[in-house]
Protein backbone atom coordinates (compact mmCIF):
# COMPACT_ATOMS: atom_id res chain seq x y z
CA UNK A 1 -7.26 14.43 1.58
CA UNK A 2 -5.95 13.64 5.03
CA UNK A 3 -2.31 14.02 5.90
CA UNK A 4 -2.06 10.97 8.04
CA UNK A 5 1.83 12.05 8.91
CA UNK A 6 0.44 15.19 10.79
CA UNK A 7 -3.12 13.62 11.64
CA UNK A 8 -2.49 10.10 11.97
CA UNK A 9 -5.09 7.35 12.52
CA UNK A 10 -6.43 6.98 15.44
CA UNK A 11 -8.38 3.54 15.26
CA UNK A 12 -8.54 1.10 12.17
CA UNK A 13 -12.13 -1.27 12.22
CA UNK A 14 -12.30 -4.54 9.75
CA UNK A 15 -15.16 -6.10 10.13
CA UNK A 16 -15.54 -6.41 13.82
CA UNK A 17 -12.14 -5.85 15.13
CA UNK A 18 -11.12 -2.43 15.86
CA UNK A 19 -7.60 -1.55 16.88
CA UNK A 20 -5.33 1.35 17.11
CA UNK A 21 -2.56 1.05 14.42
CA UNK A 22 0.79 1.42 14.16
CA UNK A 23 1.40 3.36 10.85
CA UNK A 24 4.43 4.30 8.07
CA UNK A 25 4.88 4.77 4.75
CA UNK A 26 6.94 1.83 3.29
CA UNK A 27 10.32 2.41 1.50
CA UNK A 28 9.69 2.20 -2.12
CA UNK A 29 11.45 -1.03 -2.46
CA UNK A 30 9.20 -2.52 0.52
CA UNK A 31 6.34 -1.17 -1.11
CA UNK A 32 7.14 -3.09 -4.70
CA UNK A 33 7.95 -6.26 -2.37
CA UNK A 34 4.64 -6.09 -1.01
CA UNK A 35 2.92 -5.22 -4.45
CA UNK A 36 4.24 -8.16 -5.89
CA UNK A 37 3.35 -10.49 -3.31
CA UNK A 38 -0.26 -8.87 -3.56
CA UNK A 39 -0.32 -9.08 -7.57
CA UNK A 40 0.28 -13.21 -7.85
CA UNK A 41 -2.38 -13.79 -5.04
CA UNK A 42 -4.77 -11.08 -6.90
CA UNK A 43 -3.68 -10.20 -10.22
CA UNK A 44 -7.30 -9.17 -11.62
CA UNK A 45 -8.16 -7.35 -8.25
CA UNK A 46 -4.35 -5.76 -8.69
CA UNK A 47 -4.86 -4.95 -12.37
CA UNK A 48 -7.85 -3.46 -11.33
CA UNK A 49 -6.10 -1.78 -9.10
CA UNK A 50 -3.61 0.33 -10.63
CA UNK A 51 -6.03 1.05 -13.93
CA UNK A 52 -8.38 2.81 -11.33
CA UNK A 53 -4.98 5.06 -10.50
CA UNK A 54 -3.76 4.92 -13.61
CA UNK A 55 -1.07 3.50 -12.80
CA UNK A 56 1.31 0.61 -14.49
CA UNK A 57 4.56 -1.10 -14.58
CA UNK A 58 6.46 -3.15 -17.42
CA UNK A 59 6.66 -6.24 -15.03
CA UNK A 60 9.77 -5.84 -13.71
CA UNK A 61 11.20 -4.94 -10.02
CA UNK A 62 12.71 -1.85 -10.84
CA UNK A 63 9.76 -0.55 -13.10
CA UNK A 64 7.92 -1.89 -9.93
CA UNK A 65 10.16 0.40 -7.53
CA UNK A 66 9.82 3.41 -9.51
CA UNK A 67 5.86 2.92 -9.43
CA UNK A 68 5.80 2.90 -5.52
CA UNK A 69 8.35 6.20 -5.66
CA UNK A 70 4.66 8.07 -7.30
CA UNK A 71 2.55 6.11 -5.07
CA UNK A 72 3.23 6.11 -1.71
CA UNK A 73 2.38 3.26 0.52
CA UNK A 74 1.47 2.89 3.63
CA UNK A 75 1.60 0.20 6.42
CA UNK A 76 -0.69 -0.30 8.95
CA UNK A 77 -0.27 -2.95 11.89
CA UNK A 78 -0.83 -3.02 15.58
CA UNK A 79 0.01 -0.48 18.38
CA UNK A 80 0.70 -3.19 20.46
């Protein structure tokens, strides 16, 4: 496993745009935000998801919070 706070990335590619990213794990707060958002757009692809971690929550925020404080997330954006 890469430590991407002492060897961070140096260039992200999706599909055919390649940039250099700005990177940081999220708060775990952020992170549940962000989950949530993610799970009403995608909720078989998110279900999917957190069974392949093995990984769940009751539904709620908090239970959502203290998911993201085991599984860190991180954001990646542009340098620039």
């Amino acid at each position: 496993m890469v430590d991407i706070q002492a060897n961070p990335a140096t260039s992200i590619q999706v599909r055919n745009a390649v940039w250099t990213p700005r990177q940081c794990f999220l708060e775990p707060e952020e992170a549940a935000r962000r989950f949530h958002e993610y799970e009403t757009a995608h909720p078989k692809t998110a279900a999917r998801l957190l069974d392949s971690m093995g990984q769940n929550h009751d539904g709620t925020d908090d239970d959502r919070v203290r998911m993201m404080d085991e599984i860190p997330m991180v954001s990646f954006g542009s340098a620039g």
